[in-house]
PDB file of N, CA and C in Angstrom:
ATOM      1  N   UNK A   1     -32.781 124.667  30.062  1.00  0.00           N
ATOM      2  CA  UNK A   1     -31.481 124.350  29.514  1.00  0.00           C
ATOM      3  C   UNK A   1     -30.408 125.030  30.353  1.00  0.00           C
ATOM      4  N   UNK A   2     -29.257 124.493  29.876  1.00  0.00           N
ATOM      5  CA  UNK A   2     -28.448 124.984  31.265  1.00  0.00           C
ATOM      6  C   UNK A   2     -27.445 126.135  30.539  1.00  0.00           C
ATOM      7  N   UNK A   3     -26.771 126.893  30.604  1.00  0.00           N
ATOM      8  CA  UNK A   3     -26.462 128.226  30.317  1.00  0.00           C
ATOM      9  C   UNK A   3     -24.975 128.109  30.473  1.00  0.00           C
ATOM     10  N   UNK A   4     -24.314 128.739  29.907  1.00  0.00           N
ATOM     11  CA  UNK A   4     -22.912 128.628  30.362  1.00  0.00           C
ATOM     12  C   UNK A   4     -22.214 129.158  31.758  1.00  0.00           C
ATOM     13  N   UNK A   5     -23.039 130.035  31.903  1.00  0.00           N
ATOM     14  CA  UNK A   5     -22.483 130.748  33.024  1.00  0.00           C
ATOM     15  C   UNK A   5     -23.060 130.065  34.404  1.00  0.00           C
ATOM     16  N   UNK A   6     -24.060 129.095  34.059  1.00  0.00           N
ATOM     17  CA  UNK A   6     -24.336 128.284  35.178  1.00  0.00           C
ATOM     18  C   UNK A   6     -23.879 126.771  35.582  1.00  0.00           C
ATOM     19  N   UNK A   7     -23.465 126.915  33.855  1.00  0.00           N
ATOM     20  CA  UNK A   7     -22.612 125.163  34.034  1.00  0.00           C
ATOM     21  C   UNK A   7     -20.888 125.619  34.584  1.00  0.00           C
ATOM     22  N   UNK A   8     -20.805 126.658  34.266  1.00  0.00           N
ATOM     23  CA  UNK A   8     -18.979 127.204  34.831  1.00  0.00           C
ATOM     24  C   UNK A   8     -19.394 127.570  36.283  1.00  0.00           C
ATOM     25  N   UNK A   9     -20.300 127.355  37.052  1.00  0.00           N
ATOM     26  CA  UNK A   9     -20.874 127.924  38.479  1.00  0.00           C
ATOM     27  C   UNK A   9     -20.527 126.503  38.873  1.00  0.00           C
ATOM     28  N   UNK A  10     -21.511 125.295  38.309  1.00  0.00           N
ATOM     29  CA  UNK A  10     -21.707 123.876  39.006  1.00  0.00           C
ATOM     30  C   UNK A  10     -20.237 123.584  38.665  1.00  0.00           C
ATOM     31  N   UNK A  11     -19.425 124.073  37.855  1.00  0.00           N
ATOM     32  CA  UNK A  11     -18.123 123.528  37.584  1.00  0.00           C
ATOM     33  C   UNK A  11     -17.007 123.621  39.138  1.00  0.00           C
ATOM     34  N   UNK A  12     -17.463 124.950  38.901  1.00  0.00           N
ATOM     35  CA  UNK A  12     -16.164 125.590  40.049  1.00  0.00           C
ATOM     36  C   UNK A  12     -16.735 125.033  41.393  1.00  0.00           C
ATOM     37  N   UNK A  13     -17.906 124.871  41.626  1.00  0.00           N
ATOM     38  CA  UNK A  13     -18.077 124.498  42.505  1.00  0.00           C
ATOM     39  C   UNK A  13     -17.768 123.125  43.140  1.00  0.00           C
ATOM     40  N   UNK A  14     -18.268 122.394  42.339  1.00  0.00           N
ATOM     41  CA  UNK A  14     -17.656 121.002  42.483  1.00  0.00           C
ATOM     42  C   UNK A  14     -16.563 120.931  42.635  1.00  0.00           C
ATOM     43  N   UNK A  15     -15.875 121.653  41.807  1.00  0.00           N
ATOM     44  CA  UNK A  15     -14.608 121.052  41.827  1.00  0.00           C
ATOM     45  C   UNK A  15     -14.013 121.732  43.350  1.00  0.00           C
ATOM     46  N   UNK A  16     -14.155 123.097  43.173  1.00  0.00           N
ATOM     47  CA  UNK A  16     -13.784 123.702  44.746  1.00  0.00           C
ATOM     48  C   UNK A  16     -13.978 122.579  45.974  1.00  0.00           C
ATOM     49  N   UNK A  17     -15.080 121.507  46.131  1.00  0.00           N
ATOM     50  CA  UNK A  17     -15.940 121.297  46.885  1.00  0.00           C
ATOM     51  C   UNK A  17     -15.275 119.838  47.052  1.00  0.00           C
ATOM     52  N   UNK A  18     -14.785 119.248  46.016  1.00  0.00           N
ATOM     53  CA  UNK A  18     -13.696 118.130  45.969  1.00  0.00           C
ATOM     54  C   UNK A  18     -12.173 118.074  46.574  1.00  0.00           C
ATOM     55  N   UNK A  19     -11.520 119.110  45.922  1.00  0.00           N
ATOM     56  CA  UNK A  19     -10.328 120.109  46.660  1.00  0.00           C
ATOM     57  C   UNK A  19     -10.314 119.958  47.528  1.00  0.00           C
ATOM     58  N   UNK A  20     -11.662 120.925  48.560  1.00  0.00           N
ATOM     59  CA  UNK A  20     -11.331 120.613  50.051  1.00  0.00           C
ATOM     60  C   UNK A  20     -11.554 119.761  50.755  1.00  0.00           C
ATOM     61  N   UNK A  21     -12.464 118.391  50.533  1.00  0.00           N
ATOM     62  CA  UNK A  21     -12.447 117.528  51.060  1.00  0.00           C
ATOM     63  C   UNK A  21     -11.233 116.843  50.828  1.00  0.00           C
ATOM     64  N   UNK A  22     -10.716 116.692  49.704  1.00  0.00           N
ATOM     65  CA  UNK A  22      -9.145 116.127  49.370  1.00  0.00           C
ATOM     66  C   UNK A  22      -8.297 116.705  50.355  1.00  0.00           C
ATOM     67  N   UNK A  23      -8.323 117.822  50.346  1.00  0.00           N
ATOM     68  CA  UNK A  23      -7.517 118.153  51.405  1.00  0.00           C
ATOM     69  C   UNK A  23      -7.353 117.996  53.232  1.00  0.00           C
ATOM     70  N   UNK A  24      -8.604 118.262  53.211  1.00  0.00           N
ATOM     71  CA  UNK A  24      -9.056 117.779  54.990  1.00  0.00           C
ATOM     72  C   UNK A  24      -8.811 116.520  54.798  1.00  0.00           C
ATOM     73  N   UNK A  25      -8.961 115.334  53.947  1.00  0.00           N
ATOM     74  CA  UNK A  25      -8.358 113.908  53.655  1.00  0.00           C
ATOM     75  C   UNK A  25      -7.059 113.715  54.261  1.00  0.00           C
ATOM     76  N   UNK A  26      -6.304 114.662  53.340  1.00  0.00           N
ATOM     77  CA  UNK A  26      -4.759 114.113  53.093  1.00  0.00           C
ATOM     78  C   UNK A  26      -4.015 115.025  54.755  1.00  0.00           C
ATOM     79  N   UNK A  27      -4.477 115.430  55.081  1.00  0.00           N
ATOM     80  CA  UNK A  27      -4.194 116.656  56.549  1.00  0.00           C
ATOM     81  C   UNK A  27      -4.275 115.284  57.645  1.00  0.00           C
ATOM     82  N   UNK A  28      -5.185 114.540  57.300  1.00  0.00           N
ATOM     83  CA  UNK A  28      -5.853 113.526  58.944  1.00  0.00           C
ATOM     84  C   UNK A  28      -4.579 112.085  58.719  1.00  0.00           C
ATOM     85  N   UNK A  29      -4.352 112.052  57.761  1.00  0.00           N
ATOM     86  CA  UNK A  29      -3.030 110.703  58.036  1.00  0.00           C
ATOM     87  C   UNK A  29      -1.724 111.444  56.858  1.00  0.00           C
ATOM     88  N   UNK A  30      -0.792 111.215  57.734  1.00  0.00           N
ATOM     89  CA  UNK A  30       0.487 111.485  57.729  1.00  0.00           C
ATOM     90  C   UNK A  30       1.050 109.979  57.541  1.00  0.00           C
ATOM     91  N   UNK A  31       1.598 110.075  56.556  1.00  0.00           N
ATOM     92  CA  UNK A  31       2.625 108.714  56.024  1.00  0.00           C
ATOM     93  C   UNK A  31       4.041 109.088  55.625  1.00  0.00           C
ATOM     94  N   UNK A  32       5.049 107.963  55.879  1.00  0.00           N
ATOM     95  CA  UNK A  32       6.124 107.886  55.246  1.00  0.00           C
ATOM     96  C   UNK A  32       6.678 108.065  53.593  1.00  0.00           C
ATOM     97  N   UNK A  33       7.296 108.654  53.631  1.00  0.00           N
ATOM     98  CA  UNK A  33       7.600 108.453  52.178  1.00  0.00           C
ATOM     99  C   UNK A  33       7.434 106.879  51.265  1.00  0.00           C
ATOM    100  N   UNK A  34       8.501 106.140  52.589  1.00  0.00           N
ATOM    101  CA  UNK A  34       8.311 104.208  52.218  1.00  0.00           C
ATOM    102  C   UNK A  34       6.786 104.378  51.362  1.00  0.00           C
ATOM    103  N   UNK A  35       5.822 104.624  52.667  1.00  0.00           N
ATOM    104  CA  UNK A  35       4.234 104.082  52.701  1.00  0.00           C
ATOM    105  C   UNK A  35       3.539 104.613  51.208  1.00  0.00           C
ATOM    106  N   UNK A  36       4.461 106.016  50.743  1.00  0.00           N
ATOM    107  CA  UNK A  36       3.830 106.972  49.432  1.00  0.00           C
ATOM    108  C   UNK A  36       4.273 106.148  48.235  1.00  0.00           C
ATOM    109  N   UNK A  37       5.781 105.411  48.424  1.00  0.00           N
ATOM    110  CA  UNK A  37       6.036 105.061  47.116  1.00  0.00           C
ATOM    111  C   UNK A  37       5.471 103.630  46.744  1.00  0.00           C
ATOM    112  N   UNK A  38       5.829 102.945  48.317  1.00  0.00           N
ATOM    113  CA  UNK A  38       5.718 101.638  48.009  1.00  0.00           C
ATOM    114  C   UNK A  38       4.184 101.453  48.505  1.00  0.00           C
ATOM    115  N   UNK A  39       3.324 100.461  48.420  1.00  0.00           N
ATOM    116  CA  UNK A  39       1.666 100.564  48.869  1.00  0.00           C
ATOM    117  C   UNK A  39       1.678  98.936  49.386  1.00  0.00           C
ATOM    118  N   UNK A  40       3.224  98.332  50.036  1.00  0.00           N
ATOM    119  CA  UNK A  40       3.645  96.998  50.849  1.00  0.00           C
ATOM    120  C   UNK A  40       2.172  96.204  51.329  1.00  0.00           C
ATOM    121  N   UNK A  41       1.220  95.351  50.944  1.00  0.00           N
ATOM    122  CA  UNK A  41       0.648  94.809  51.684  1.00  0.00           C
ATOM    123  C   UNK A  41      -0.562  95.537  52.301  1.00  0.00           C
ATOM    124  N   UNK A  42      -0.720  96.707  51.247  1.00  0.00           N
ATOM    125  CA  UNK A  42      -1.738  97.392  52.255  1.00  0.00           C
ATOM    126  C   UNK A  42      -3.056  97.487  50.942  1.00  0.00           C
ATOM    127  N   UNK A  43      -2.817  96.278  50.171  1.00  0.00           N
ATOM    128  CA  UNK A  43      -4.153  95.912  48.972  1.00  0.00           C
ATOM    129  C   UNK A  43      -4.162  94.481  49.318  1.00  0.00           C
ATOM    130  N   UNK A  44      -5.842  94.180  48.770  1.00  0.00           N
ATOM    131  CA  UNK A  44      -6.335  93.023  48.838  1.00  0.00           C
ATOM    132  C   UNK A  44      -5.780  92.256  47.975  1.00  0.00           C
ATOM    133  N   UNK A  45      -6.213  91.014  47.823  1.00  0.00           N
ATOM    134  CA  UNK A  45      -6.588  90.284  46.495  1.00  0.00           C
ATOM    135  C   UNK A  45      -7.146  90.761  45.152  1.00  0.00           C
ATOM    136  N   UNK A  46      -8.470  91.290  45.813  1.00  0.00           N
ATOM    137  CA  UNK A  46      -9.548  91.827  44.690  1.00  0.00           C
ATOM    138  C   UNK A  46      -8.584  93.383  44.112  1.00  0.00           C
ATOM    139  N   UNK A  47      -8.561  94.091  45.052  1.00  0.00           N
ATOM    140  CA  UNK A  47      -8.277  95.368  44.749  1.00  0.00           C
ATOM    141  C   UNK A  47      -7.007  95.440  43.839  1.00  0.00           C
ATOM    142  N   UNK A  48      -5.475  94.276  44.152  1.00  0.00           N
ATOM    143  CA  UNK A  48      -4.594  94.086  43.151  1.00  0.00           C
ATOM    144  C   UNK A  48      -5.178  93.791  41.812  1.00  0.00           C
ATOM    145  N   UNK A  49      -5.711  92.537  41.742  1.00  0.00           N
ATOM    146  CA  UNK A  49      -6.346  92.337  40.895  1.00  0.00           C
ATOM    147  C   UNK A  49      -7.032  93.195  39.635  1.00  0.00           C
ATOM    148  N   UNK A  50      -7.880  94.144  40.429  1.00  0.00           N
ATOM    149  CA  UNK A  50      -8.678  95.046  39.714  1.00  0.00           C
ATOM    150  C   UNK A  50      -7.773  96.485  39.348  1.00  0.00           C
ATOM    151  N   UNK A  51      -6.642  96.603  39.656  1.00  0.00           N
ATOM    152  CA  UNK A  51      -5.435  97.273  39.647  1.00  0.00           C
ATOM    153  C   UNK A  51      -4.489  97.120  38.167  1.00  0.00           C
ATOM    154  N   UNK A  52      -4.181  95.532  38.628  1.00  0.00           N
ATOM    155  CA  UNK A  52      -3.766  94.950  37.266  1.00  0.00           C
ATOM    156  C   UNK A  52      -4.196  95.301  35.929  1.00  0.00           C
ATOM    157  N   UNK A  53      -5.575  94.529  35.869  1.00  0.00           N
ATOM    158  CA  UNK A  53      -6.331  94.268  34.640  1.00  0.00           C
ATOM    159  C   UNK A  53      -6.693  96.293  34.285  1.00  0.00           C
ATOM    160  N   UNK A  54      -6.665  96.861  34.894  1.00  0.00           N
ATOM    161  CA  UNK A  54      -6.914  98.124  34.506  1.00  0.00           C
ATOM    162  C   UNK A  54      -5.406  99.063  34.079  1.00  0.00           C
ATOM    163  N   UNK A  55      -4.708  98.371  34.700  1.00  0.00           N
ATOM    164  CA  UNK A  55      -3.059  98.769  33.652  1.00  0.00           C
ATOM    165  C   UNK A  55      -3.157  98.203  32.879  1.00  0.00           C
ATOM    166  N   UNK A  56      -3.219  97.261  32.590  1.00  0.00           N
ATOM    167  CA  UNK A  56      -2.664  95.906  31.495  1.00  0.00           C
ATOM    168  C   UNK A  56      -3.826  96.259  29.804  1.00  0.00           C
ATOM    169  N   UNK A  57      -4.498  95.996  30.572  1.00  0.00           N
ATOM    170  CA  UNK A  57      -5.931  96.682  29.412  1.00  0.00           C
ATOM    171  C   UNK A  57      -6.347  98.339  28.844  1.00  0.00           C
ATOM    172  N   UNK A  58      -5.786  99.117  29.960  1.00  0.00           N
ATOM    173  CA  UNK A  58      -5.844 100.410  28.649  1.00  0.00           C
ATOM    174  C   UNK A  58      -7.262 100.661  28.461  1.00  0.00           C
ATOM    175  N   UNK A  59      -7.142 101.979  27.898  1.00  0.00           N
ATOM    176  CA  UNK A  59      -8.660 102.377  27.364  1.00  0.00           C
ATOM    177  C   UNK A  59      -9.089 101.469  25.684  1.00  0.00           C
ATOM    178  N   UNK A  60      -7.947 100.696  25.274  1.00  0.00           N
ATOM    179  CA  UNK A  60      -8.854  99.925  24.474  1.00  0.00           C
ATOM    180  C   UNK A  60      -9.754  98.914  24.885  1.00  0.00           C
ATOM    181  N   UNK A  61      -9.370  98.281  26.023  1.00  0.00           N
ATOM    182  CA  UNK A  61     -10.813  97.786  25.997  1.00  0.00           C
ATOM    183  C   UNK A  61     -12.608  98.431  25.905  1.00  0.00           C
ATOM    184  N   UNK A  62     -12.169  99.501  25.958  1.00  0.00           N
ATOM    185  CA  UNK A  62     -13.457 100.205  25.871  1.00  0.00           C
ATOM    186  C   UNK A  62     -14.377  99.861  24.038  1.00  0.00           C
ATOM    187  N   UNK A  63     -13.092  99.688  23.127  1.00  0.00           N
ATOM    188  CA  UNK A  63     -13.846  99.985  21.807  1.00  0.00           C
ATOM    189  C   UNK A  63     -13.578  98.305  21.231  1.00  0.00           C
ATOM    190  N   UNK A  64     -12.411  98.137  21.994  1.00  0.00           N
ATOM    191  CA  UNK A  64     -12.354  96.296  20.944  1.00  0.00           C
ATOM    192  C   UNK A  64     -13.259  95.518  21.036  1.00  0.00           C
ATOM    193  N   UNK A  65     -14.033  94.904  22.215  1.00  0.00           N
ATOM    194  CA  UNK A  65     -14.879  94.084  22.135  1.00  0.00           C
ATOM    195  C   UNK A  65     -16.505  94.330  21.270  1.00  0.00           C
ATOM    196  N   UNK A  66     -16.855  95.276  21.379  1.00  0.00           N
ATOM    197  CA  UNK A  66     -17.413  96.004  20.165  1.00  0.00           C
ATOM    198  C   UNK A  66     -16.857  95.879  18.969  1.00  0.00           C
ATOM    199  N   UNK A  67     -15.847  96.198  18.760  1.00  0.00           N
ATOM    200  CA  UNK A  67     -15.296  95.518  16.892  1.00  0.00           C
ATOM    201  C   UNK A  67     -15.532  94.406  17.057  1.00  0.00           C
ATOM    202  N   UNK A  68     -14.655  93.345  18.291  1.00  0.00           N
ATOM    203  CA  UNK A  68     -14.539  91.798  17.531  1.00  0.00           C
ATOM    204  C   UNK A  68     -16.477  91.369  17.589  1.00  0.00           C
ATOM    205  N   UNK A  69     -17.037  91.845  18.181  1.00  0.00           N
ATOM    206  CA  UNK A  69     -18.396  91.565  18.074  1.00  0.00           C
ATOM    207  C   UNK A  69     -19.047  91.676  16.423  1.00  0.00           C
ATOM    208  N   UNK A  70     -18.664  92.863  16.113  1.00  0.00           N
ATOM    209  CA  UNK A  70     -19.487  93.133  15.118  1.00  0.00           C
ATOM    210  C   UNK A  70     -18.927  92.039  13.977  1.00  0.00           C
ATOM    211  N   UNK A  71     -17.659  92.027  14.186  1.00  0.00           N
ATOM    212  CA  UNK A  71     -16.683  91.063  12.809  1.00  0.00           C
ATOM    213  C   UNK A  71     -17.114  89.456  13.125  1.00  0.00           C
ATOM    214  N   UNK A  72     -16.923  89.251  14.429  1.00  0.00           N
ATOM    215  CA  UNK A  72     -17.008  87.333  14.832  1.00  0.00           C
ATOM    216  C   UNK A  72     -18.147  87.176  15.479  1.00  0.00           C
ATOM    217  N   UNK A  73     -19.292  87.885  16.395  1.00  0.00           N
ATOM    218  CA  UNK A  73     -20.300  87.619  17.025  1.00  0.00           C
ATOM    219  C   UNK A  73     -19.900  87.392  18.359  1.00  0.00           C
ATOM    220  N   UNK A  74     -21.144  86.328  18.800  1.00  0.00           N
ATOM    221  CA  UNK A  74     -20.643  85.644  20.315  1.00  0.00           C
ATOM    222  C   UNK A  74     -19.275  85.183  20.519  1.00  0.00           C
ATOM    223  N   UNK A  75     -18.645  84.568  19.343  1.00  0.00           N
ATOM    224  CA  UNK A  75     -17.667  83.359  19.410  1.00  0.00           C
ATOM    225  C   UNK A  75     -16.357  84.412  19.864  1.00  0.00           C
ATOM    226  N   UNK A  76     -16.552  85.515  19.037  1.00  0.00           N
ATOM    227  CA  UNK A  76     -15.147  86.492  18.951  1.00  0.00           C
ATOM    228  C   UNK A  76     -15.060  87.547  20.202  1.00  0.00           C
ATOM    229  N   UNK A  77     -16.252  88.078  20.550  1.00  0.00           N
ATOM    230  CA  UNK A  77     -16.041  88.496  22.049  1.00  0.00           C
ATOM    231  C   UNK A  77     -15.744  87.221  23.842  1.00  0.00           C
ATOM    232  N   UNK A  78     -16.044  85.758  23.533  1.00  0.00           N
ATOM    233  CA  UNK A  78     -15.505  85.368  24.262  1.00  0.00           C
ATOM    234  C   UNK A  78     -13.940  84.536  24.350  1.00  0.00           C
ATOM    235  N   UNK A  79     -14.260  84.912  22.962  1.00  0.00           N
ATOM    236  CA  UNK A  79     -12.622  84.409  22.668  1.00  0.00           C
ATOM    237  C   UNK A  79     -11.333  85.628  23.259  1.00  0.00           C
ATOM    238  N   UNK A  80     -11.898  86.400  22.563  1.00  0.00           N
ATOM    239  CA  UNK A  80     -11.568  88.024  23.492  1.00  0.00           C
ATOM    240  C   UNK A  80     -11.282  88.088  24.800  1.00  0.00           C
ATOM    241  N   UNK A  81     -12.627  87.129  25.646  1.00  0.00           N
ATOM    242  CA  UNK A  81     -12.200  87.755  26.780  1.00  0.00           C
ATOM    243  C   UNK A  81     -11.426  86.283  27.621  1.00  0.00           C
ATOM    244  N   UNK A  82     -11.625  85.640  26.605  1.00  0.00           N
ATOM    245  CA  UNK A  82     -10.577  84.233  27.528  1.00  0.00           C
ATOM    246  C   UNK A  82      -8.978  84.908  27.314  1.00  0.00           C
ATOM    247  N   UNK A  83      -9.120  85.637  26.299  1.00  0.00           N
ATOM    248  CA  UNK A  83      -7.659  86.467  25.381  1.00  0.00           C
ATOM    249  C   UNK A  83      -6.893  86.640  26.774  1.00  0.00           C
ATOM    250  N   UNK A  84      -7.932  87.978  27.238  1.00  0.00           N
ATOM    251  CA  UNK A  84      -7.830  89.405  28.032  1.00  0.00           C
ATOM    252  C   UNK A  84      -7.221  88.645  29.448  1.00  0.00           C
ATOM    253  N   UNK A  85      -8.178  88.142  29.613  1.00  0.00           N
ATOM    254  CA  UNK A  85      -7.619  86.776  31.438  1.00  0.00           C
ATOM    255  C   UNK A  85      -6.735  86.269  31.120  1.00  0.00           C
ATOM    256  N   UNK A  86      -6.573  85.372  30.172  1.00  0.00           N
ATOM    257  CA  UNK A  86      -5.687  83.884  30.352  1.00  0.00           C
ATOM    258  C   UNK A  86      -4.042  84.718  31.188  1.00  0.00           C
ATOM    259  N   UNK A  87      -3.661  85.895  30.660  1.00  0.00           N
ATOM    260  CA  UNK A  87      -2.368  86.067  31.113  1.00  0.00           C
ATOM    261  C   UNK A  87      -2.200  86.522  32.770  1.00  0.00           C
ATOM    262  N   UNK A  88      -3.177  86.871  33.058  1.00  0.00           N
ATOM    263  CA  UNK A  88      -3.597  87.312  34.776  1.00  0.00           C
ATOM    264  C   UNK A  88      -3.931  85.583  35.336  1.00  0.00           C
ATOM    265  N   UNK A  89      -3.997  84.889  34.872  1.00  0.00           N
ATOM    266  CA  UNK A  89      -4.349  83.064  35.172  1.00  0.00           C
ATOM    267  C   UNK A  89      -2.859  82.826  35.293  1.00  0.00           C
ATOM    268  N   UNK A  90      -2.410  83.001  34.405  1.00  0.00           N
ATOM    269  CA  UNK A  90      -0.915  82.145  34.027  1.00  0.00           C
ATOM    270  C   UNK A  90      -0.032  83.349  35.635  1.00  0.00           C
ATOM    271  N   UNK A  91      -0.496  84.818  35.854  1.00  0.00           N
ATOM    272  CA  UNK A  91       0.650  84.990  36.512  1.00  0.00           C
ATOM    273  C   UNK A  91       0.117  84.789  38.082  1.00  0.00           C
ATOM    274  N   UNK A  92      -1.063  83.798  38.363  1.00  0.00           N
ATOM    275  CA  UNK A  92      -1.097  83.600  39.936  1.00  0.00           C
ATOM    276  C   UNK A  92      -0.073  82.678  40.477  1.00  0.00           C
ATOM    277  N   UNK A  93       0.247  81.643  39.874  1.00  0.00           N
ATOM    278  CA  UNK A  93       1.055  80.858  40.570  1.00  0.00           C
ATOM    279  C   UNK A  93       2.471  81.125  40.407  1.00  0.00           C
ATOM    280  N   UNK A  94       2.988  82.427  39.707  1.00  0.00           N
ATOM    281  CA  UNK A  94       4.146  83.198  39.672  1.00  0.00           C
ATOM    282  C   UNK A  94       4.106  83.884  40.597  1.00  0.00           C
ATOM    283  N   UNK A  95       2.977  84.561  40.948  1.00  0.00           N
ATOM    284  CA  UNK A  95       2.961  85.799  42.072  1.00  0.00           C
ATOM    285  C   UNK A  95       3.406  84.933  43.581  1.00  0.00           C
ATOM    286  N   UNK A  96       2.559  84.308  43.594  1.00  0.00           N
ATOM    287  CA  UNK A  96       2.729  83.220  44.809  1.00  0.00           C
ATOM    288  C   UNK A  96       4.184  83.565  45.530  1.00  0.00           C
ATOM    289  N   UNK A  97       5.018  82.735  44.329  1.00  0.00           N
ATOM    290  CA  UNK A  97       6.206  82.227  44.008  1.00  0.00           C
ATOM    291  C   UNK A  97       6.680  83.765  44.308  1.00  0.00           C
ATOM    292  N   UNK A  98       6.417  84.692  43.906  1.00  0.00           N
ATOM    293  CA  UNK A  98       7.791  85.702  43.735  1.00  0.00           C
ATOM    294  C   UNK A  98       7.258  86.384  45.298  1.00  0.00           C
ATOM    295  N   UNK A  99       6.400  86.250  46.086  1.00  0.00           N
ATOM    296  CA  UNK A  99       5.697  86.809  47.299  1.00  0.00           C
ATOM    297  C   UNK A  99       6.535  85.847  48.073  1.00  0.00           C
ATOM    298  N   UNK A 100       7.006  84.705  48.002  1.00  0.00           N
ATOM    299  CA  UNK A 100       7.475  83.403  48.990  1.00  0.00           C
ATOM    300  C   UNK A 100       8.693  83.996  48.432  1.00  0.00           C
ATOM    301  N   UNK A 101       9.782  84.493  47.889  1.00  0.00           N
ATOM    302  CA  UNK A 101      10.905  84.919  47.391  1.00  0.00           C
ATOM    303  C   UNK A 101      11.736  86.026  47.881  1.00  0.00           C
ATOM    304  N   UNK A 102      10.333  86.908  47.543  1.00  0.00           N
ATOM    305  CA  UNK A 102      10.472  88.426  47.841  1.00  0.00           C
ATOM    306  C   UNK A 102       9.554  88.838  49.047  1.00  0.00           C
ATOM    307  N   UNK A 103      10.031  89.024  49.870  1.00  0.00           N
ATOM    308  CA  UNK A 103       9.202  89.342  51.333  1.00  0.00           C
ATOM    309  C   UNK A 103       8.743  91.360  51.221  1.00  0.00           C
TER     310      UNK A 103
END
């Protein structure tokens, strides 16, 4: 079993051990302020995407689809998740549009 004084050992360590690689990271590229605030063109498709839906959704998705399951079954978790998309559907051919607008 693991002990306290050995789980506050693997603690500090890790974390120490994260730190400095973060740091030797952030030391090897030097960016603009522009490049810190704004992130212009320098994400995919997928990666916006997966950006989005993880603002937009929140840590409730973690517990809702589990309720509507237990209350509606199959029918209520895919109803759920046509829910969760349909508004990321509706804003591709806006994005388009505001990318052809806004350079």
């Amino acid at each position: 079993m693991l002990t306290q004084p050995i789980a506050l050992m693997w603690l500090l360590l890790f974390a120490g051990g994260f730190a400095v690689a973060s740091i030797l990271y952030a030391r090897r590229k030097r960016g603009t302020l522009e490049d810190y605030i704004v992130a212009r063109n320098s994400q995919g498709p997928v990666g916006t995407i997966l950006t989005l839906m993880a603002s937009t959704l929140g840590a409730w998705i973690l517990f809702s689809p589990a309720q509507a399951a237990t209350w509606g079954g199959l029918a209520a978790v895919v109803g759920y998740a046509l829910g969760s998309m349909s508004p990321r559907l509706v804003m591709i051919p806006l994005g388009r549009r505001m990318r052809e607008l806004i350079p």
